[in-house]
C-alpha atoms as a PDB file:
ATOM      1  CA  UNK A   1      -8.982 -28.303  12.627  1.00  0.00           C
ATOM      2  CA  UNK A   2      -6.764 -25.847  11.486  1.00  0.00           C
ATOM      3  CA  UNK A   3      -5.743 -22.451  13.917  1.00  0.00           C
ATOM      4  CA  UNK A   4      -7.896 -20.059  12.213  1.00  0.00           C
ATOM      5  CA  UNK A   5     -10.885 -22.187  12.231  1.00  0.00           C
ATOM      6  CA  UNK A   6      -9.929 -22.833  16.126  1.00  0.00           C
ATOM      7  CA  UNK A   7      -9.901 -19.013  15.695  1.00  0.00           C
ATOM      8  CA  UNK A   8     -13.406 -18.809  14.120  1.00  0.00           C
ATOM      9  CA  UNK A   9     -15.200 -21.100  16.788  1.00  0.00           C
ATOM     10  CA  UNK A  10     -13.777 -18.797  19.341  1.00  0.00           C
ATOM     11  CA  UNK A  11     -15.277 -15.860  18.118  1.00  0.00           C
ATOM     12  CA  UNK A  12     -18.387 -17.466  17.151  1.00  0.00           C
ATOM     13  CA  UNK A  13     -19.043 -18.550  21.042  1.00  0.00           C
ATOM     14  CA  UNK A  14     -18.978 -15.199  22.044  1.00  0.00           C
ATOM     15  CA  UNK A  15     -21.195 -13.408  18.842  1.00  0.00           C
ATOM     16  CA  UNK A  16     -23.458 -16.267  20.155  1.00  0.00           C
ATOM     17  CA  UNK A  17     -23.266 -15.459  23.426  1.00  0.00           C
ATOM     18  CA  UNK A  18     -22.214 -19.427  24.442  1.00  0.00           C
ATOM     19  CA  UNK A  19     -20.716 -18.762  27.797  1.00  0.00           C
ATOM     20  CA  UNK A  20     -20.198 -23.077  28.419  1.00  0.00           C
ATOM     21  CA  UNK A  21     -19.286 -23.440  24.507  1.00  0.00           C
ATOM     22  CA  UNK A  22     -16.722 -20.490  24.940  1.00  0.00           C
ATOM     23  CA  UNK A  23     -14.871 -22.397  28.108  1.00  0.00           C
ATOM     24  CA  UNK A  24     -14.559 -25.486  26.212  1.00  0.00           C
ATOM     25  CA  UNK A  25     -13.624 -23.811  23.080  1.00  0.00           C
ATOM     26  CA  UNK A  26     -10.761 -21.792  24.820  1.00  0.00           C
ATOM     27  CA  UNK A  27      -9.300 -24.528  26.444  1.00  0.00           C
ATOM     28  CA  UNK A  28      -9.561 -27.223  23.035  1.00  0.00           C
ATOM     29  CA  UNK A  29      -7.525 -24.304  21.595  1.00  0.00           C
ATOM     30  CA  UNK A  30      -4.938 -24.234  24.323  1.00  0.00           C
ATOM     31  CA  UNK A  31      -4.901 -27.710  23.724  1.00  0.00           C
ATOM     32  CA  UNK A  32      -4.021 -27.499  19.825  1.00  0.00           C
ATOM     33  CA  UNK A  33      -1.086 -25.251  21.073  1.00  0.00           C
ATOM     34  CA  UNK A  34      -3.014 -21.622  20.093  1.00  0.00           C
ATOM     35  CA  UNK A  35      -1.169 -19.521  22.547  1.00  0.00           C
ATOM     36  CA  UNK A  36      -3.528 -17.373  25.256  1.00  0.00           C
ATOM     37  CA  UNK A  37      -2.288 -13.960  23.470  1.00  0.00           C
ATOM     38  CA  UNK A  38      -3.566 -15.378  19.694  1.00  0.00           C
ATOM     39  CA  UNK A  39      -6.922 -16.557  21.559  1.00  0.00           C
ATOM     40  CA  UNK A  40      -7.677 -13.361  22.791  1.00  0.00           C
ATOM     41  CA  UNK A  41      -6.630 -11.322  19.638  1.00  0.00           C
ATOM     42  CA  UNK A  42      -7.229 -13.905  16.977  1.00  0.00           C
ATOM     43  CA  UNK A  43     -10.953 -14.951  18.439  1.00  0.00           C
ATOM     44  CA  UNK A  44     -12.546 -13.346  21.334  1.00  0.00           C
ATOM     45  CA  UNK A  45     -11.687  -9.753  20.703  1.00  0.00           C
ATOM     46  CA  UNK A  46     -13.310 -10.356  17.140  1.00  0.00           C
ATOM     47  CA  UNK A  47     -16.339 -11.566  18.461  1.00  0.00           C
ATOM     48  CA  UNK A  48     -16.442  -8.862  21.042  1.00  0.00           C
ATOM     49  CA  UNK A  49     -15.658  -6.502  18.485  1.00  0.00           C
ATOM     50  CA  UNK A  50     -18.481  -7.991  16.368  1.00  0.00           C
ATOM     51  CA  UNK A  51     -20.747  -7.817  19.341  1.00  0.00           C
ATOM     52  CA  UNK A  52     -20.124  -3.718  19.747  1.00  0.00           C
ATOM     53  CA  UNK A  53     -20.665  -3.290  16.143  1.00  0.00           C
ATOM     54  CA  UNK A  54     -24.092  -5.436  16.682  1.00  0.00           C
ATOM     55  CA  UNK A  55     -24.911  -2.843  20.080  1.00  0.00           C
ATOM     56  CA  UNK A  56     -23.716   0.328  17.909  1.00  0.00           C
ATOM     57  CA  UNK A  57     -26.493  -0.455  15.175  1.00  0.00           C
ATOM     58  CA  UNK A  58     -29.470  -1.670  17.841  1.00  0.00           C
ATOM     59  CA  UNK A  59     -28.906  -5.418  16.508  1.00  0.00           C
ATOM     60  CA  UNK A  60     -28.435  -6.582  19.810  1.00  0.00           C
ATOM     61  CA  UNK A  61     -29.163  -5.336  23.324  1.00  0.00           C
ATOM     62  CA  UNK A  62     -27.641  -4.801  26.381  1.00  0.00           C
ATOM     63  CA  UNK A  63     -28.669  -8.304  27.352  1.00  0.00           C
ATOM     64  CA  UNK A  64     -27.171  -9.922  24.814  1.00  0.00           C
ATOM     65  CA  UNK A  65     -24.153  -8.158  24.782  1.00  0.00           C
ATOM     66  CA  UNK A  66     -23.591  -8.975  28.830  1.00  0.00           C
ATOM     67  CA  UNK A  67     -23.948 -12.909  28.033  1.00  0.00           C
ATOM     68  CA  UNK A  68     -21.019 -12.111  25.747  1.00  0.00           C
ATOM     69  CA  UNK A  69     -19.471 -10.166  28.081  1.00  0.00           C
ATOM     70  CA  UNK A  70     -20.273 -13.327  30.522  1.00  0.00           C
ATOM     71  CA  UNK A  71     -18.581 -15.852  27.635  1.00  0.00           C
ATOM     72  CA  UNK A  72     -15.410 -13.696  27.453  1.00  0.00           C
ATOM     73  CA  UNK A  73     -15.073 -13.558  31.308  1.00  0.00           C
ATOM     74  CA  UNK A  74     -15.434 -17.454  31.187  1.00  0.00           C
ATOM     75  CA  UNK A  75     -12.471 -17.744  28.370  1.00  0.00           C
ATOM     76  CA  UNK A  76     -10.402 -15.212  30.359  1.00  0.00           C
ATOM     77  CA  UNK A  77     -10.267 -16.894  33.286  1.00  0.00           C
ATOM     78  CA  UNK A  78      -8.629 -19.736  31.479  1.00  0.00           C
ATOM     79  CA  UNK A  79      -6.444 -17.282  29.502  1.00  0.00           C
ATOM     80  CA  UNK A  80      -5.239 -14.975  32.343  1.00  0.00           C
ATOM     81  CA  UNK A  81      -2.925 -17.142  34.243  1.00  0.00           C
ATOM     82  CA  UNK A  82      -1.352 -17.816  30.940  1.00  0.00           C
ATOM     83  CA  UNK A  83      -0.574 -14.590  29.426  1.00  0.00           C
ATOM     84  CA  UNK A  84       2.000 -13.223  32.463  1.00  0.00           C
ATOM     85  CA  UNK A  85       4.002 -16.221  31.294  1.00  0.00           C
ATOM     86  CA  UNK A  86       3.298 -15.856  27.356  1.00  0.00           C
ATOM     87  CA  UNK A  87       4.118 -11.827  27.188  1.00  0.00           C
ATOM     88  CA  UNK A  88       5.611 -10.272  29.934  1.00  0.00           C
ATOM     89  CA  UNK A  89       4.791  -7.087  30.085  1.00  0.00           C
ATOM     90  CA  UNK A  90       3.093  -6.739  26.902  1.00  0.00           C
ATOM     91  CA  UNK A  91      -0.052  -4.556  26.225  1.00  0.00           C
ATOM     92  CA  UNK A  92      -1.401  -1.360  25.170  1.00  0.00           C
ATOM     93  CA  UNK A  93      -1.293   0.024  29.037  1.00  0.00           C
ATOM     94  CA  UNK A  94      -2.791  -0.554  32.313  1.00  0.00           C
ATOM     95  CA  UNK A  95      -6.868   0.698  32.600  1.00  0.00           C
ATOM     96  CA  UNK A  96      -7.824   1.605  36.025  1.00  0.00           C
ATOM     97  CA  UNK A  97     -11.823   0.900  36.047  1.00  0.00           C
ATOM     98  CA  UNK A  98     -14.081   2.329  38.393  1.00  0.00           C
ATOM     99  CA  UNK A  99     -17.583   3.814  39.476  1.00  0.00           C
ATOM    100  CA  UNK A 100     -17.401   6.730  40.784  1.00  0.00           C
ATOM    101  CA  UNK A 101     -18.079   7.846  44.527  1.00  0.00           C
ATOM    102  CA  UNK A 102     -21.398   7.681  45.525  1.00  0.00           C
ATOM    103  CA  UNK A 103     -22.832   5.407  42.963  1.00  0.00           C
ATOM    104  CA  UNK A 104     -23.494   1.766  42.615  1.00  0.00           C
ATOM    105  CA  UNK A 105     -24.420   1.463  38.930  1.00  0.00           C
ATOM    106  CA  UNK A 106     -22.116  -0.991  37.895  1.00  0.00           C
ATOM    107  CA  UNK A 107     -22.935  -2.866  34.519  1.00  0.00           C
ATOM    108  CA  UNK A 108     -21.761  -0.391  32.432  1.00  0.00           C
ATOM    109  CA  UNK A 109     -18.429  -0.419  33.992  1.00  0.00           C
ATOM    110  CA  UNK A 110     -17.835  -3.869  33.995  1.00  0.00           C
ATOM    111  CA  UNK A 111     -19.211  -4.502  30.168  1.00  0.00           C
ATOM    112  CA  UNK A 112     -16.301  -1.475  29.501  1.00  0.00           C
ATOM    113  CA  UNK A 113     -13.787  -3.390  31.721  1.00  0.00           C
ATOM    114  CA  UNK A 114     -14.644  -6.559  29.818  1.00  0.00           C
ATOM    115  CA  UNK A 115     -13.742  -4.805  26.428  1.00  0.00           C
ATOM    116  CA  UNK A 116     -10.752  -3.185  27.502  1.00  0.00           C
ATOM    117  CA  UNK A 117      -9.430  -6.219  28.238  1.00  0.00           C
ATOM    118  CA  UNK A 118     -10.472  -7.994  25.419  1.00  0.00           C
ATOM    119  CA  UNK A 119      -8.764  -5.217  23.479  1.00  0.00           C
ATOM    120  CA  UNK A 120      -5.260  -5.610  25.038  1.00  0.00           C
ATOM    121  CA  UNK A 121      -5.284  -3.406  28.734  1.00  0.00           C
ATOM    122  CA  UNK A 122      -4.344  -4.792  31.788  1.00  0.00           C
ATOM    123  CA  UNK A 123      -7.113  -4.020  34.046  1.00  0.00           C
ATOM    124  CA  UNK A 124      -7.084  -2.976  37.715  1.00  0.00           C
ATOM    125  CA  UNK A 125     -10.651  -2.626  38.673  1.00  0.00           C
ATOM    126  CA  UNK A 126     -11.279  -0.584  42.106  1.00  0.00           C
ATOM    127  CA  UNK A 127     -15.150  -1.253  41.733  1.00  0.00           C
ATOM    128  CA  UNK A 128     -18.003   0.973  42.915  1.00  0.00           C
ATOM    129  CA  UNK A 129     -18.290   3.579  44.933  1.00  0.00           C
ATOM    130  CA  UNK A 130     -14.882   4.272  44.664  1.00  0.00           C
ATOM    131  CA  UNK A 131     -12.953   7.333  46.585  1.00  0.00           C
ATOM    132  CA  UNK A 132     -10.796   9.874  45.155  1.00  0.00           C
ATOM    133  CA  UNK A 133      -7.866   8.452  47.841  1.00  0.00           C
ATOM    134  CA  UNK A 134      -8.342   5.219  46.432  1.00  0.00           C
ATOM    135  CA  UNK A 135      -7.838   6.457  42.486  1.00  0.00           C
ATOM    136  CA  UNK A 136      -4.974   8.428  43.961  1.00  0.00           C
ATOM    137  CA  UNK A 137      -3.152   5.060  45.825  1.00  0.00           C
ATOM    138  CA  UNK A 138      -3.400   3.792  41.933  1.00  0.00           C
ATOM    139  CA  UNK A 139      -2.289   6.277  40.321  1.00  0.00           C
ATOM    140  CA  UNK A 140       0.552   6.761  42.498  1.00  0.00           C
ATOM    141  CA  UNK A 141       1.710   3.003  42.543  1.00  0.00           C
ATOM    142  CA  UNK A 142       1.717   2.493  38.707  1.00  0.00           C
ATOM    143  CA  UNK A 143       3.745   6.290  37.897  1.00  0.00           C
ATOM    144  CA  UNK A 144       5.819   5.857  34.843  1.00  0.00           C
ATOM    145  CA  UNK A 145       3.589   3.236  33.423  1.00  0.00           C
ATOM    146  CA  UNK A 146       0.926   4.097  30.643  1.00  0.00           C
ATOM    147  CA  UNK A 147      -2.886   4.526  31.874  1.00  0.00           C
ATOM    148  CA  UNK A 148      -5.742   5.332  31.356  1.00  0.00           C
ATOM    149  CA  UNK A 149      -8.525   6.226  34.368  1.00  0.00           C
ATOM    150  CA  UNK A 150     -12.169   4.741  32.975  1.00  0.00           C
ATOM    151  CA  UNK A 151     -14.527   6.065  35.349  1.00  0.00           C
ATOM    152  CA  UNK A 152     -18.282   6.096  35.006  1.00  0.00           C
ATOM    153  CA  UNK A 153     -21.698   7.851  36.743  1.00  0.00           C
ATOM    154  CA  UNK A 154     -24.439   7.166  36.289  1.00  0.00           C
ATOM    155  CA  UNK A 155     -26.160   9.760  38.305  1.00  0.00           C
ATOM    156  CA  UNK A 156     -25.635  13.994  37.715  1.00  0.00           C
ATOM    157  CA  UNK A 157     -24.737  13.769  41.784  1.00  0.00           C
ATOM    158  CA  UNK A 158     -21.645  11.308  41.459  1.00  0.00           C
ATOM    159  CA  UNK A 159     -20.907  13.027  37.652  1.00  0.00           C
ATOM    160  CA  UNK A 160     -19.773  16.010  39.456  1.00  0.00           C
ATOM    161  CA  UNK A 161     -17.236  13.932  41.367  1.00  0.00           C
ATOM    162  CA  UNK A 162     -15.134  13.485  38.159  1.00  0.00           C
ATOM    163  CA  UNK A 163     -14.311  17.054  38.279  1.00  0.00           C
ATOM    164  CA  UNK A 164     -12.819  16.637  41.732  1.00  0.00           C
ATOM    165  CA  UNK A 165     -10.897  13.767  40.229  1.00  0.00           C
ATOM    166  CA  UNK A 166      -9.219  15.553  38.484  1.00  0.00           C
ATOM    167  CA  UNK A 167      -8.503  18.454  40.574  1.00  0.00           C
ATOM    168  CA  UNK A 168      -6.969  16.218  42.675  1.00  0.00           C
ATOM    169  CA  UNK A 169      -4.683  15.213  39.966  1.00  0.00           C
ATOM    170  CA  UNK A 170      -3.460  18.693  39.272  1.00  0.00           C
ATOM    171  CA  UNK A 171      -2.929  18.955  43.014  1.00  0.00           C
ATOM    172  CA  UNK A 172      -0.662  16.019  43.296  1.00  0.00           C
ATOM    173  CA  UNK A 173       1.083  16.755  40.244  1.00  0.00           C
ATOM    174  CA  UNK A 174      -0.254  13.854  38.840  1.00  0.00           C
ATOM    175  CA  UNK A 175      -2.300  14.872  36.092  1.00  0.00           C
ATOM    176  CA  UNK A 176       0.388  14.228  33.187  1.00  0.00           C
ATOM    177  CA  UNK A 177       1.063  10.915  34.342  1.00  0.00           C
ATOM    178  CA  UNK A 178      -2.603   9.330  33.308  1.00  0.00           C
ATOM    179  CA  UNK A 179      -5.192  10.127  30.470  1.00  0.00           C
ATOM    180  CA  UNK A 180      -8.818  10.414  31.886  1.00  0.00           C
ATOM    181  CA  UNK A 181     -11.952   9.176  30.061  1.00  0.00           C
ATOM    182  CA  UNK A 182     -15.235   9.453  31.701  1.00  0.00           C
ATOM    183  CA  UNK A 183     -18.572   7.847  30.807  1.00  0.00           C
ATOM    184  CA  UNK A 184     -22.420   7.571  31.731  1.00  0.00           C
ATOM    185  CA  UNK A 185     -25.708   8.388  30.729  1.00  0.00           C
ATOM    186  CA  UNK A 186     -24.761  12.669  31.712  1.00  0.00           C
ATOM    187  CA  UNK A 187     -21.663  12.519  31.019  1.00  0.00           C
ATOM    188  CA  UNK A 188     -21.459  14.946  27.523  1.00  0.00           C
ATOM    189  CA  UNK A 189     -17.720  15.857  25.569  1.00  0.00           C
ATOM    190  CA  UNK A 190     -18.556  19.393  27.028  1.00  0.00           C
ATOM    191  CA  UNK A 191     -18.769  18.388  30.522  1.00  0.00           C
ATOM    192  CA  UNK A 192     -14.983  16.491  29.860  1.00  0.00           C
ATOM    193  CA  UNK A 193     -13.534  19.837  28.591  1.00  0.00           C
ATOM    194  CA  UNK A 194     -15.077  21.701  31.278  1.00  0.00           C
ATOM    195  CA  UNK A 195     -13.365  19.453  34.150  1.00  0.00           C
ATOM    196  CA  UNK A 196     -10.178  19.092  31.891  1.00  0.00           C
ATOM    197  CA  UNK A 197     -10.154  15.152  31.219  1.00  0.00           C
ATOM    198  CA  UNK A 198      -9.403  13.662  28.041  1.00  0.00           C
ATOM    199  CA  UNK A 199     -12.356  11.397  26.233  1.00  0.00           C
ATOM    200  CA  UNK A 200     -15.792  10.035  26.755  1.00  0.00           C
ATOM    201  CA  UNK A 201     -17.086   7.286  24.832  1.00  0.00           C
ATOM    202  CA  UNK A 202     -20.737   6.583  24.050  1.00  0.00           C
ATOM    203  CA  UNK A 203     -21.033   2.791  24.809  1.00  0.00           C
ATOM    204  CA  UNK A 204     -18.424   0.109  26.090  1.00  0.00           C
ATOM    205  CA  UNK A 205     -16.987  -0.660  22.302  1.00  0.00           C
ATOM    206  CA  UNK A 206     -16.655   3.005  21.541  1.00  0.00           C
ATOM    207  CA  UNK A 207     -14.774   3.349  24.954  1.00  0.00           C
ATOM    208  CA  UNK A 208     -12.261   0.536  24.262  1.00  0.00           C
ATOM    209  CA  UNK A 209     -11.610   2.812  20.368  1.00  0.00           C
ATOM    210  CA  UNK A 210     -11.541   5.811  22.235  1.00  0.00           C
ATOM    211  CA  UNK A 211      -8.785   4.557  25.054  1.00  0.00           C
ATOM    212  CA  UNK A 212      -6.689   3.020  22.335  1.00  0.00           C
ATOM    213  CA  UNK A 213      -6.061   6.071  20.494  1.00  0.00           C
ATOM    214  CA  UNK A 214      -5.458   7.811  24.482  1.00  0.00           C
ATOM    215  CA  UNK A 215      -2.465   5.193  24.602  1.00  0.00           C
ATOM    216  CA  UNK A 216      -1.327   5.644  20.883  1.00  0.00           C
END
């Protein structure tokens, strides 16, 4: 079997939402020497890419596209270990990932996590109900790098926490040092230019376009 058929089976386990098939096919390519970087760009992020396209146009629906989500996460915890070692340092940027205070709502933000990754970010996920002191300690501790804050709400009540988000920011003197995207069912492009962030996305494969051309 040649690498881009490797390639093709890859990506095929996760359009097919094979979460067992998509373990064994990662490691049978580590095996014929495809290296963890061309695994993730080569295969998976095609299928996930496929798999957004399939969401965008109501193919698929959001339980589908969370057993793909569920296949990548089971081919990236082969892959992970291996990439510090394959390409030090290389990526688009770090995405910090979180839900924002006050809310628990959590499978949009880790479908989005999922596809950031899959498109190249190192991601440092705080979780849910996440403080502004704790998206501060984060900011703070990767200055100088590239990143991008991904924060979501589900609810109107924790929407109106992004704002102080990025107050904070401004207070600190931090605000130039990270782009802001915010998402959730509320969460409109005139709310983000009201509160001075940069982006919102509609779904999880818009966000991973959208935070791409943040880092470009």
């Amino acid at each position: 079997m040649g690498n881009q058929e490797i390639l093709d089976k890859l990506r095929d386990t996760i359009v097919n939402q094979d979460i067992a098939g998509c373990a064994v096919a990662t490691q049978e390519a580590l095996d014929a020497g495809v290296s963890a970087f061309d695994a993730i760009n080569g295969g998976l992020s095609v299928g996930m890419k496929i798999i957004g396209e399939k969401f965008e146009e109501a193919v698929i629906f959001l339980p589908q596209i969370m057993m793909s989500a569920k296949a990548m996460n089971a081919a990236m915890e082969i892959l992970t270990p291996l990439l510090a070692e394959e390409k030090p340092g290389e990526g688009v940027g770090t995405a910090i990932t979180f839900v924002q205070e006050g809310d628990i709502h959590d499978i949009g933000h880790r479908l989005v996590s999922t596809m950031l990754g899959a498109n190249g970010f190192k991601i440092v996920d705080l979780g849910v109900d996440v403080s502004n002191d704790k998206i501060l300690d984060e900011v703070v501790k990767l200055k100088g790098q590239k990143m991008v804050l991904v924060g979501s709400a589900l609810m109107t009540t924790s929407m109106l926490g992004q704002k102080d988000t990025v107050e904070m920011l401004k207070e600190e003197g931090l605000r130039d040092a990270v782009k802001i995207m915010f998402g959730g069912a509320p969460v409109s492009q005139g709310w983000i230019d009201e509160i001075g962030a940069d982006a919102t996305a509609e779904n999880a494969a818009d966000a991973s376009r959208v935070a791409l051309e943040l880092m470009s």
